[in-house]
C-alpha atoms as a PDB file:
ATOM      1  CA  UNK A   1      15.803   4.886   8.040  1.00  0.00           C
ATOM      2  CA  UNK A   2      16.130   4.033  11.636  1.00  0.00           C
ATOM      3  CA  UNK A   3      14.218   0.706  12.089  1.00  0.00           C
ATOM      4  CA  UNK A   4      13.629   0.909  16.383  1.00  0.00           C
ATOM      5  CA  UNK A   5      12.415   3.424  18.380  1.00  0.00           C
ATOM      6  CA  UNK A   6       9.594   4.538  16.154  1.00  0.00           C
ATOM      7  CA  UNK A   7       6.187   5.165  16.630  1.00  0.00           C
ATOM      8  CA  UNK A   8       4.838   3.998  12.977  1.00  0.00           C
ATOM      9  CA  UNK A   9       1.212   4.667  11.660  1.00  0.00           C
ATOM     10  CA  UNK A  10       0.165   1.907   9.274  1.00  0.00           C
ATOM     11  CA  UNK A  11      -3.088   1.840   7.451  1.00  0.00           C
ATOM     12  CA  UNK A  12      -4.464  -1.302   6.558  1.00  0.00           C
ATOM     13  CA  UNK A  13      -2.773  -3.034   9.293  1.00  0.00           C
ATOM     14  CA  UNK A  14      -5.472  -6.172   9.894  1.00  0.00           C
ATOM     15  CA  UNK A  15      -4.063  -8.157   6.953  1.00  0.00           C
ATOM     16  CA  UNK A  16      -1.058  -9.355   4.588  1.00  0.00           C
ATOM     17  CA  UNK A  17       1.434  -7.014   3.800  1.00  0.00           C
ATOM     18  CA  UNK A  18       0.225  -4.489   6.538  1.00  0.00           C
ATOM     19  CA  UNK A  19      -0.153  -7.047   9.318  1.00  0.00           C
ATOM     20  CA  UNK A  20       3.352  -8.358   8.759  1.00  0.00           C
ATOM     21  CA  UNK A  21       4.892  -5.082   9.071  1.00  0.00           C
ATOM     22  CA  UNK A  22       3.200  -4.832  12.043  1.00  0.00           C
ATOM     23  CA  UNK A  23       4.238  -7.979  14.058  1.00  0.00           C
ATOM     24  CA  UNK A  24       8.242  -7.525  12.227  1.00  0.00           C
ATOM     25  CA  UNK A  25       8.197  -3.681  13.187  1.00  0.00           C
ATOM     26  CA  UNK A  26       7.162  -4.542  16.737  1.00  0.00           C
ATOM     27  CA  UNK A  27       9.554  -6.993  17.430  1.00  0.00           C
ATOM     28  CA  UNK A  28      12.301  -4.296  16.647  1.00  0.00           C
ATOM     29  CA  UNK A  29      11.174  -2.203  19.140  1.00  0.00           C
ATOM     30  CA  UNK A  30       8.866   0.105  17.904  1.00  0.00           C
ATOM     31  CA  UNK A  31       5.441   2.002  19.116  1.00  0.00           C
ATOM     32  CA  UNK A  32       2.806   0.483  16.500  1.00  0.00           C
ATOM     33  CA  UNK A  33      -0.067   1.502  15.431  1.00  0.00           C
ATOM     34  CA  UNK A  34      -2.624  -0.102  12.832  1.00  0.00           C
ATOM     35  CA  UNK A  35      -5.896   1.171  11.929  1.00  0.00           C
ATOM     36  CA  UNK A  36      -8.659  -0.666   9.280  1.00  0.00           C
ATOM     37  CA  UNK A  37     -12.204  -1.088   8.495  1.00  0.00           C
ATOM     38  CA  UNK A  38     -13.288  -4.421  10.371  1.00  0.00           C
ATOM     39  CA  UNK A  39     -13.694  -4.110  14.203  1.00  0.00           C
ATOM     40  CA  UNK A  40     -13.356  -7.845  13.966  1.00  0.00           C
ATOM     41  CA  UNK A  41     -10.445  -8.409  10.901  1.00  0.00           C
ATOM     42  CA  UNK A  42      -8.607  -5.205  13.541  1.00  0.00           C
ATOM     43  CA  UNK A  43      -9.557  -7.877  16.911  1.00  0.00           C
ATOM     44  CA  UNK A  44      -7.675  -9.924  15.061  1.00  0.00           C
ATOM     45  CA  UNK A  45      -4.570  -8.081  14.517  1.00  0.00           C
ATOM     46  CA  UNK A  46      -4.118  -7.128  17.494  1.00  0.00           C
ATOM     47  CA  UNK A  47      -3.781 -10.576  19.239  1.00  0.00           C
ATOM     48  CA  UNK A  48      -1.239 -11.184  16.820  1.00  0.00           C
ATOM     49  CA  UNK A  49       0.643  -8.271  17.597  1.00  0.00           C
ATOM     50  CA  UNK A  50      -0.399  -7.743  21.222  1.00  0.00           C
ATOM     51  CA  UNK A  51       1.580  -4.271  22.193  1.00  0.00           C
ATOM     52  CA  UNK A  52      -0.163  -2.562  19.173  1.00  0.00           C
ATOM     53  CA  UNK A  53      -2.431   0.008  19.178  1.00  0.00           C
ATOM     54  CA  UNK A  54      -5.837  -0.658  16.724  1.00  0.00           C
ATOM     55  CA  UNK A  55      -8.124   2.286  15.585  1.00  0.00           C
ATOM     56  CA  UNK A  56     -10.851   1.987  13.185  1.00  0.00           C
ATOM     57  CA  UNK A  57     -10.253   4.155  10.468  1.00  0.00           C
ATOM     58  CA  UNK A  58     -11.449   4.240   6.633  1.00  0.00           C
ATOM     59  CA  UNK A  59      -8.965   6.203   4.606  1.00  0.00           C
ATOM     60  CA  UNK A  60     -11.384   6.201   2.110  1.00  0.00           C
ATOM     61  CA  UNK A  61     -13.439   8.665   4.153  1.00  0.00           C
ATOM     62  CA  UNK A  62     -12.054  12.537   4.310  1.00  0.00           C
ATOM     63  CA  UNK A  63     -13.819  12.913   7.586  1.00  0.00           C
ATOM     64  CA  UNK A  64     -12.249   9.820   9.307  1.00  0.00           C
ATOM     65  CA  UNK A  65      -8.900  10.739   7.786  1.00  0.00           C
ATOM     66  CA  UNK A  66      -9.447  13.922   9.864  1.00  0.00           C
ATOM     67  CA  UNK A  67     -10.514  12.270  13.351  1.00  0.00           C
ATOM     68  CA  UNK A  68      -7.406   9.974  13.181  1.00  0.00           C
ATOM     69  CA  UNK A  69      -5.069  12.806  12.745  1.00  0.00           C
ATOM     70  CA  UNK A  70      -6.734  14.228  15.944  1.00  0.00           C
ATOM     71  CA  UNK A  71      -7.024  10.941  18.099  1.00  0.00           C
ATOM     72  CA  UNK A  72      -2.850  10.553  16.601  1.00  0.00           C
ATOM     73  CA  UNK A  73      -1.415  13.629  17.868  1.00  0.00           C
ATOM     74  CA  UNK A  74      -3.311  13.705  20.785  1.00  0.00           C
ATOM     75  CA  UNK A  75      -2.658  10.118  22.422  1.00  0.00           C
ATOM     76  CA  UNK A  76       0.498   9.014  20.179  1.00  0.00           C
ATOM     77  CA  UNK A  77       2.280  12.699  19.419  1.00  0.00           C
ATOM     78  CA  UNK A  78       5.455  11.497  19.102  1.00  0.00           C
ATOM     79  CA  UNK A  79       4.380   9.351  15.400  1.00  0.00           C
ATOM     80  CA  UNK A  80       6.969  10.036  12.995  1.00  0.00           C
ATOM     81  CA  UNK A  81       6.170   7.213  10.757  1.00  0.00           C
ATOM     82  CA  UNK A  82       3.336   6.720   8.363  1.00  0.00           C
ATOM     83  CA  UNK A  83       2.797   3.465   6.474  1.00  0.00           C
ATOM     84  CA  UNK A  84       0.256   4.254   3.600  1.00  0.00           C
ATOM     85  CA  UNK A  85      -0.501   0.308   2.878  1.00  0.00           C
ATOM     86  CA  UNK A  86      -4.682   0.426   2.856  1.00  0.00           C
ATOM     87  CA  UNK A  87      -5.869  -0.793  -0.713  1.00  0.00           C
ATOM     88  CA  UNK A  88      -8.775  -2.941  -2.413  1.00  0.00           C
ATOM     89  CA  UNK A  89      -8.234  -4.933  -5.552  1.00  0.00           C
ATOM     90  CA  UNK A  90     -10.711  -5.710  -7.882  1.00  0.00           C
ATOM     91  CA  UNK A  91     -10.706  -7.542 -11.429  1.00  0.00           C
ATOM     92  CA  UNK A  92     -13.286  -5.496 -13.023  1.00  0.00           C
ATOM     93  CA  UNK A  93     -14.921  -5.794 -16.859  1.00  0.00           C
ATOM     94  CA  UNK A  94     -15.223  -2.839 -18.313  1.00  0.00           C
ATOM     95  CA  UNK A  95     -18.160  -3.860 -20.628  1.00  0.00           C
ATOM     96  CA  UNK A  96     -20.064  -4.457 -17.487  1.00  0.00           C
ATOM     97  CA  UNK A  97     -22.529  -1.047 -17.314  1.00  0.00           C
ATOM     98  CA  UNK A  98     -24.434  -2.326 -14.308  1.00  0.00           C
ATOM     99  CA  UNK A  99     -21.813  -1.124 -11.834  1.00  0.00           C
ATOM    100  CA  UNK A 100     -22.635   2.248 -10.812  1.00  0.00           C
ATOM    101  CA  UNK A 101     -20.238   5.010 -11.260  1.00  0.00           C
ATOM    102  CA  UNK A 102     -19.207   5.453  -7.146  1.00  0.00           C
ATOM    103  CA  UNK A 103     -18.618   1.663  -6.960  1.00  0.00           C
ATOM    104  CA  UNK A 104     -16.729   1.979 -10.275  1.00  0.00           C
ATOM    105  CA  UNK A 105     -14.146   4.386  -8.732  1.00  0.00           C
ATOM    106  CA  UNK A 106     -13.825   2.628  -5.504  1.00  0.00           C
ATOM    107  CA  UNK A 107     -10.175   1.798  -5.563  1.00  0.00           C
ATOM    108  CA  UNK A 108      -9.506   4.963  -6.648  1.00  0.00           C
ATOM    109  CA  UNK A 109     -10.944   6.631  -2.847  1.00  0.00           C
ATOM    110  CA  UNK A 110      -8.974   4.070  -0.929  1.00  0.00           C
ATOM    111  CA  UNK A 111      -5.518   3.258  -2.760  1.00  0.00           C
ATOM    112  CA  UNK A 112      -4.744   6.832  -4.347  1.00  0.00           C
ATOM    113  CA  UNK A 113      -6.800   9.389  -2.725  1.00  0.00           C
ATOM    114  CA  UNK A 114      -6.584   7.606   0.796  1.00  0.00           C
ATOM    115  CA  UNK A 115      -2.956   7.929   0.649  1.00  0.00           C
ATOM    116  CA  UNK A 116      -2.685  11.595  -0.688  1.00  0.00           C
ATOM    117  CA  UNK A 117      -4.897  12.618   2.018  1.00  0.00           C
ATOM    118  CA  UNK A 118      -3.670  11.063   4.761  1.00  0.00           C
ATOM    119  CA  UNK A 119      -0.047  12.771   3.618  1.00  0.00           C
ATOM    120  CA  UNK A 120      -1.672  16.131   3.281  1.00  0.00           C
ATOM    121  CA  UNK A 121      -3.027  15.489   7.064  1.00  0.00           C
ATOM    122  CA  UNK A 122      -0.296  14.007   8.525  1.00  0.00           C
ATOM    123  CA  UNK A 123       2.960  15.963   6.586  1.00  0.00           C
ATOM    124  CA  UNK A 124       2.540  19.276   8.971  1.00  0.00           C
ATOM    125  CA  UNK A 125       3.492  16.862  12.172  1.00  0.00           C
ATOM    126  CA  UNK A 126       5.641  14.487  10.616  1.00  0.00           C
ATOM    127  CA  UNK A 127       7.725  17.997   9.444  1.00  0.00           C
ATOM    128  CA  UNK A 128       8.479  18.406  13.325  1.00  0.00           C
ATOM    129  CA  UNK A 129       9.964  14.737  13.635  1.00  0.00           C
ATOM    130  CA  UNK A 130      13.715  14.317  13.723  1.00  0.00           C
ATOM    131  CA  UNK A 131      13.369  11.497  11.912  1.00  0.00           C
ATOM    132  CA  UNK A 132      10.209  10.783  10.097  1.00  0.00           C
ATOM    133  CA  UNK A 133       9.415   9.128   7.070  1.00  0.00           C
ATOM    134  CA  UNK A 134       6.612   8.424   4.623  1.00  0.00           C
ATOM    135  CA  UNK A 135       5.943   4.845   3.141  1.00  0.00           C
ATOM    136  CA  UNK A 136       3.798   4.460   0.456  1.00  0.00           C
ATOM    137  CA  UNK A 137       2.862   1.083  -0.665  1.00  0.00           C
ATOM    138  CA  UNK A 138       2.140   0.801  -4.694  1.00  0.00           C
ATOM    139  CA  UNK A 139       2.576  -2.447  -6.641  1.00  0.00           C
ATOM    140  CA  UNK A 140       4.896  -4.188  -9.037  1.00  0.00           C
ATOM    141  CA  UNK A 141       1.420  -3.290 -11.275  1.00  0.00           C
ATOM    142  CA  UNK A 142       2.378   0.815 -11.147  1.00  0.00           C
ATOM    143  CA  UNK A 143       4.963  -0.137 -13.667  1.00  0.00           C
ATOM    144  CA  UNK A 144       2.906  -2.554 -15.842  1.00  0.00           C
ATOM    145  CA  UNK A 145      -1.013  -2.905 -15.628  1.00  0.00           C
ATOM    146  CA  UNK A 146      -2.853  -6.110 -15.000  1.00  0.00           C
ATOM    147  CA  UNK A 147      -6.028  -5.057 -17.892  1.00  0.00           C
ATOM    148  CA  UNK A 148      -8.494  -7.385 -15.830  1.00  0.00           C
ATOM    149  CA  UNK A 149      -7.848  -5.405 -12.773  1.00  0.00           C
ATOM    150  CA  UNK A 150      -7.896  -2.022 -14.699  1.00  0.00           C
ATOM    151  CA  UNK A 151      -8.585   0.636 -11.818  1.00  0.00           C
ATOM    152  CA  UNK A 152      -6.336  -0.572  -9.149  1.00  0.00           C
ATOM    153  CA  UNK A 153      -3.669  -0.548 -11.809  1.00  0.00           C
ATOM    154  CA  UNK A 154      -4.247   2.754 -12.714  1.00  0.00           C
ATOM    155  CA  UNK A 155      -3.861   4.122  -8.587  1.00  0.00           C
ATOM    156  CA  UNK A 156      -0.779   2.067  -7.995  1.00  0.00           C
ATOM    157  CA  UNK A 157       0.197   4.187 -11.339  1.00  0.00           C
ATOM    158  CA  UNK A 158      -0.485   7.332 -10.436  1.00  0.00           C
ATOM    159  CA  UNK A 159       0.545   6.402  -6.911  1.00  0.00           C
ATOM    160  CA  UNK A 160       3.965   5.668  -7.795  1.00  0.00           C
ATOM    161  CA  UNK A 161       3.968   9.055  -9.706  1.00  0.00           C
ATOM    162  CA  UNK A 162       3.079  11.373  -6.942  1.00  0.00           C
ATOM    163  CA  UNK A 163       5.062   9.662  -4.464  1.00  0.00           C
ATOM    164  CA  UNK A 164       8.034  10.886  -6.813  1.00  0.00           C
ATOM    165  CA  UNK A 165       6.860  14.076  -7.118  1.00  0.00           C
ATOM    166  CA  UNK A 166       6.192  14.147  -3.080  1.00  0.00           C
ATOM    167  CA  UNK A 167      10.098  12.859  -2.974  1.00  0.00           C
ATOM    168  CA  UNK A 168      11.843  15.818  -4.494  1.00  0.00           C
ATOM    169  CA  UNK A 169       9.098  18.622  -2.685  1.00  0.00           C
ATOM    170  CA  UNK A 170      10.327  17.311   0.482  1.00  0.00           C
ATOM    171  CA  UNK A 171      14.244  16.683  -0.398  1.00  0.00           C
ATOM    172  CA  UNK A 172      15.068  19.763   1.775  1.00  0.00           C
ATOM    173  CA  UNK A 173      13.033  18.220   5.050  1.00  0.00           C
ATOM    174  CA  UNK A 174      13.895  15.935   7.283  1.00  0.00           C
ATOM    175  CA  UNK A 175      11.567  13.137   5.669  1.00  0.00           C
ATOM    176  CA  UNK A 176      12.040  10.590   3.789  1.00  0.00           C
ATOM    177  CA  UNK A 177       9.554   9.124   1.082  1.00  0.00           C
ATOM    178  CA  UNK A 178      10.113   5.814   0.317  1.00  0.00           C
ATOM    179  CA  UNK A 179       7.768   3.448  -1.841  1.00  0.00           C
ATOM    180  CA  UNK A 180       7.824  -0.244  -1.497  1.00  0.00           C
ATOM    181  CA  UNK A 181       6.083  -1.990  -4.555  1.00  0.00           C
ATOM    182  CA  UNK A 182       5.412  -5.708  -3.556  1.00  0.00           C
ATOM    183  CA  UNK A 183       5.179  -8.100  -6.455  1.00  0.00           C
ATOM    184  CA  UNK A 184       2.632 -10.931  -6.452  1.00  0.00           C
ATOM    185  CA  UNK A 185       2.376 -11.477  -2.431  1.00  0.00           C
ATOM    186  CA  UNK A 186       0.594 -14.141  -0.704  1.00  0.00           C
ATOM    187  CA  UNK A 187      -2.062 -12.255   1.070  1.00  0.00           C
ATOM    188  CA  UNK A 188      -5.817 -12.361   1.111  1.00  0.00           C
ATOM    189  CA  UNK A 189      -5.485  -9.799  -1.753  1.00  0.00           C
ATOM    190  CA  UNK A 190      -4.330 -12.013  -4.006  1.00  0.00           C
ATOM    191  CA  UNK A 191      -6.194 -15.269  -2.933  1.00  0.00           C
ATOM    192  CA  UNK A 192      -9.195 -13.286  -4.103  1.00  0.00           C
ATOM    193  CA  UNK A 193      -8.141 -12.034  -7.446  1.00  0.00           C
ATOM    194  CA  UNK A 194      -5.071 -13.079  -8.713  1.00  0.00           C
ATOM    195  CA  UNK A 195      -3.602 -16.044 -10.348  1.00  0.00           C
ATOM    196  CA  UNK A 196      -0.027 -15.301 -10.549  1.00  0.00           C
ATOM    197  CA  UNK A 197       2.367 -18.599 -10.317  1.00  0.00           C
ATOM    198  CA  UNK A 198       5.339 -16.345  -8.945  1.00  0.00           C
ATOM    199  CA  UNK A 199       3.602 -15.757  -5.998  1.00  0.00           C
ATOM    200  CA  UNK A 200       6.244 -14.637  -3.309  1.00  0.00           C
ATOM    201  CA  UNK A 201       5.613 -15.395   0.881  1.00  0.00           C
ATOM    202  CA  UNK A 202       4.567 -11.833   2.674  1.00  0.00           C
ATOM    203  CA  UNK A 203       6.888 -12.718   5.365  1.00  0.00           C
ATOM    204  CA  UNK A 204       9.788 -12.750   2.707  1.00  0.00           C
ATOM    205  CA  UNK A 205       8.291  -9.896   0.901  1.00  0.00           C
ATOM    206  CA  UNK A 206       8.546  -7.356   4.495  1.00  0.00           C
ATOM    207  CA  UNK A 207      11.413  -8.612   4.996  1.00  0.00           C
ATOM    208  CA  UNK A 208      13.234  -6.943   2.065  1.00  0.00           C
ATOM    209  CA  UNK A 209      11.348  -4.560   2.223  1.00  0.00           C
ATOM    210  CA  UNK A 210      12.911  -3.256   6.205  1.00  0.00           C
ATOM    211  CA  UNK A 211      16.770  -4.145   4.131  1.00  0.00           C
ATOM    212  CA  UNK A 212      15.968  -1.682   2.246  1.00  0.00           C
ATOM    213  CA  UNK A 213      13.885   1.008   4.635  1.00  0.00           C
ATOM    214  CA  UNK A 214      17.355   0.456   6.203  1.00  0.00           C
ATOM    215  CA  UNK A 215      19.358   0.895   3.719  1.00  0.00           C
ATOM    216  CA  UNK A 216      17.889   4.280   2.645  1.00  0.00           C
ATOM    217  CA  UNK A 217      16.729   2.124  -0.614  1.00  0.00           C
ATOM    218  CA  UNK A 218      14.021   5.012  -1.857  1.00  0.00           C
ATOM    219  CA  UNK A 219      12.150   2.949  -4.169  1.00  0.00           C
ATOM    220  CA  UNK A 220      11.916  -0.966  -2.799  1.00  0.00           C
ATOM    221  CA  UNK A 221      10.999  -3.487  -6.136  1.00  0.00           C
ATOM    222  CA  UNK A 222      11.069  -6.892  -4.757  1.00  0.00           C
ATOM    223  CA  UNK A 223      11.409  -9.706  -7.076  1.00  0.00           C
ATOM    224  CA  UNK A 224       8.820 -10.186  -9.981  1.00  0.00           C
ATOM    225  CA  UNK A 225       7.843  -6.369  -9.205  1.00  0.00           C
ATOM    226  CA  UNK A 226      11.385  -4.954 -10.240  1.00  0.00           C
ATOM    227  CA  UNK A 227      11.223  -7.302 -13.149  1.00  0.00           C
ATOM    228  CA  UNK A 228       8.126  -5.618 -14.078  1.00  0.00           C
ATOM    229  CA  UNK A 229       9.611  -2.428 -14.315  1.00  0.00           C
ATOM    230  CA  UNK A 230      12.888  -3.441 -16.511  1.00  0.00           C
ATOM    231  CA  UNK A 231      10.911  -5.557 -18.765  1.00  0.00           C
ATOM    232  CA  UNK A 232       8.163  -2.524 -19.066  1.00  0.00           C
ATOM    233  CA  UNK A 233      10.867   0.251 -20.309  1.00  0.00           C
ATOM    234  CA  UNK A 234      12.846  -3.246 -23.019  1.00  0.00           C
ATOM    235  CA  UNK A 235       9.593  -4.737 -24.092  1.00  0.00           C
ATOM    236  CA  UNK A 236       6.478  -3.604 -23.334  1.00  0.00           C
ATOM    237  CA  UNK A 237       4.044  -4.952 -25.465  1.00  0.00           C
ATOM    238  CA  UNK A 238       5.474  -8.283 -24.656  1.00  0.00           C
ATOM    239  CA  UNK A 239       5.054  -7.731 -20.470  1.00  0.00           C
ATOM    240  CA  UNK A 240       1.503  -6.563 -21.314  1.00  0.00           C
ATOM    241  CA  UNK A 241       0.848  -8.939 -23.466  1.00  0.00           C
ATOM    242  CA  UNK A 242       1.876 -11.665 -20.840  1.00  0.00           C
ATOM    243  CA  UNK A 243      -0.725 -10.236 -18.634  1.00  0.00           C
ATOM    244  CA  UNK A 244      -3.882  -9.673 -20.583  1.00  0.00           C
ATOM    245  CA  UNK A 245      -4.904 -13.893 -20.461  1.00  0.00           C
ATOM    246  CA  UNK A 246      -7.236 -12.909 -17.557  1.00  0.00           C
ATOM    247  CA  UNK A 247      -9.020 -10.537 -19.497  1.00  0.00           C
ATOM    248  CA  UNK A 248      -9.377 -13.247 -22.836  1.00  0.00           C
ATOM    249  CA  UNK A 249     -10.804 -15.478 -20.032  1.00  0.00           C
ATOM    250  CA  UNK A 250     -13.038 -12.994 -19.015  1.00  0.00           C
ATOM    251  CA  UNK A 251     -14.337 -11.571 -22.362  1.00  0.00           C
ATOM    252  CA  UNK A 252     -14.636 -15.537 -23.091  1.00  0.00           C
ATOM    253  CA  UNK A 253     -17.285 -15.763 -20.085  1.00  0.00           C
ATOM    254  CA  UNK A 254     -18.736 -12.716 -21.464  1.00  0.00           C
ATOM    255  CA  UNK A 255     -19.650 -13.994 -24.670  1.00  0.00           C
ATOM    256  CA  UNK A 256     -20.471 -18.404 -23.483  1.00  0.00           C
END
């Protein structure tokens, strides 16, 4: 993939993984674009990468999905990257009944159905793009679940899954689909939620991540996250195993 003269599309761009490929992609000379939630977390950004354009877009929302497509083609036609980064992480107990059933599924609108949608929106115009590729951001977790964090596992899953299937429907177009699945990365993310100890920097992280956009590397594991995947198909039970203490710490809490 060529890495300048781009105009890239990258949702969740206020924060961590999204933010960095913002500022790195900008300083090799492409036409960025970043779009999130938070007027104010999007304010932000965008004084830390100053040339960027910031909309405020929910990819969790059909509709908004829909007016960003329109505002895209209209003001920035000649997009021919999309970054499909936006995703919430929650650890979630699955014995608690007093979350209600559209909170329950919440990751599941923004990190899988986000993405899908924003493809099926965006694929028609990217098609017409000499060079034009999709990005889709999973998680070392698509390979091996983290049980405490159950439904964000399950997306990054299923997200890795389609974005295979979307790979070889597309094989005879001039796009490529690449998926980047980031390990444990210091971001806000995992501040909130995560307790990892092999925690790699996000500035590391996007940076192997562009060796290997340039590289033509379809399916980028940094690290602990292509780890995950090896020790997932040799020993299983073990890798699972090894992540299921949050969960004993959480049914302990439960019970005290």
């Amino acid at each position: 993939m060529r890495l300048s003269g781009n105009t890239i599309l990258i949702t969740g761009g206020t924060s961590g993984i999204g933010l960095e490929l913002a500022y790195k992609l900008d300083g090799l000379g492409n036409q960025v674009i970043i779009t999130g939630r938070d007027p104010a977390k999007l304010k932000k950004a965008q004084a830390r990468v100053p040339k960027a354009q910031a909309i405020s877009s929910d990819v969790a929302k059909p509709d908004e999905i829909v007016n960003l497509f329109e505002r895209i083609t209209k003001d920035f036609p000649e997009t021919n990257i999309l970054i499909n980064n936006a995703g919430i992480l929650r650890e979630i107990n699955l014995h608690d009944h007093s979350m209600g059933l559209t909170d329950l599924t919440r990751e599941i609108e923004t990190n899988l159905n986000g993405p899908i949608r924003m493809i099926h929106q965006f694929l028609p115009h990217l098609k017409t793009k000499v060079n034009a590729a999709v990005i889709n951001v999973t998680s070392g977790l698509a390979f091996v679940p983290l049980p405490s964090a159950p439904i964000y596992s399950t997306t990054k899953a299923a997200l890795h899954s389609y974005t295979r299937s979307l790979r070889v429907q597309l094989k005879n177009t001039r796009v490529k689909v690449f998926e980047l699945a980031p390990p444990s990365t210091e971001t806000p993310m995992l501040i909130q939620t995560a307790e990892d100890t092999s925690v790699i920097k996000v500035e590391d992280m996007v940076a192997v991540a562009l060796k290997g956009f340039a590289r033509d590397r379809f399916e980028i594991r940094p690290g602990q996250a292509n780890l995950a995947k090896i020790m997932n198909r040799l020993a299983p039970e073990l890798v699972l195993k090894y992540l299921s203490s949050p969960v004993d710490r959480m049914l302990e809490a439960m019970n005290s």
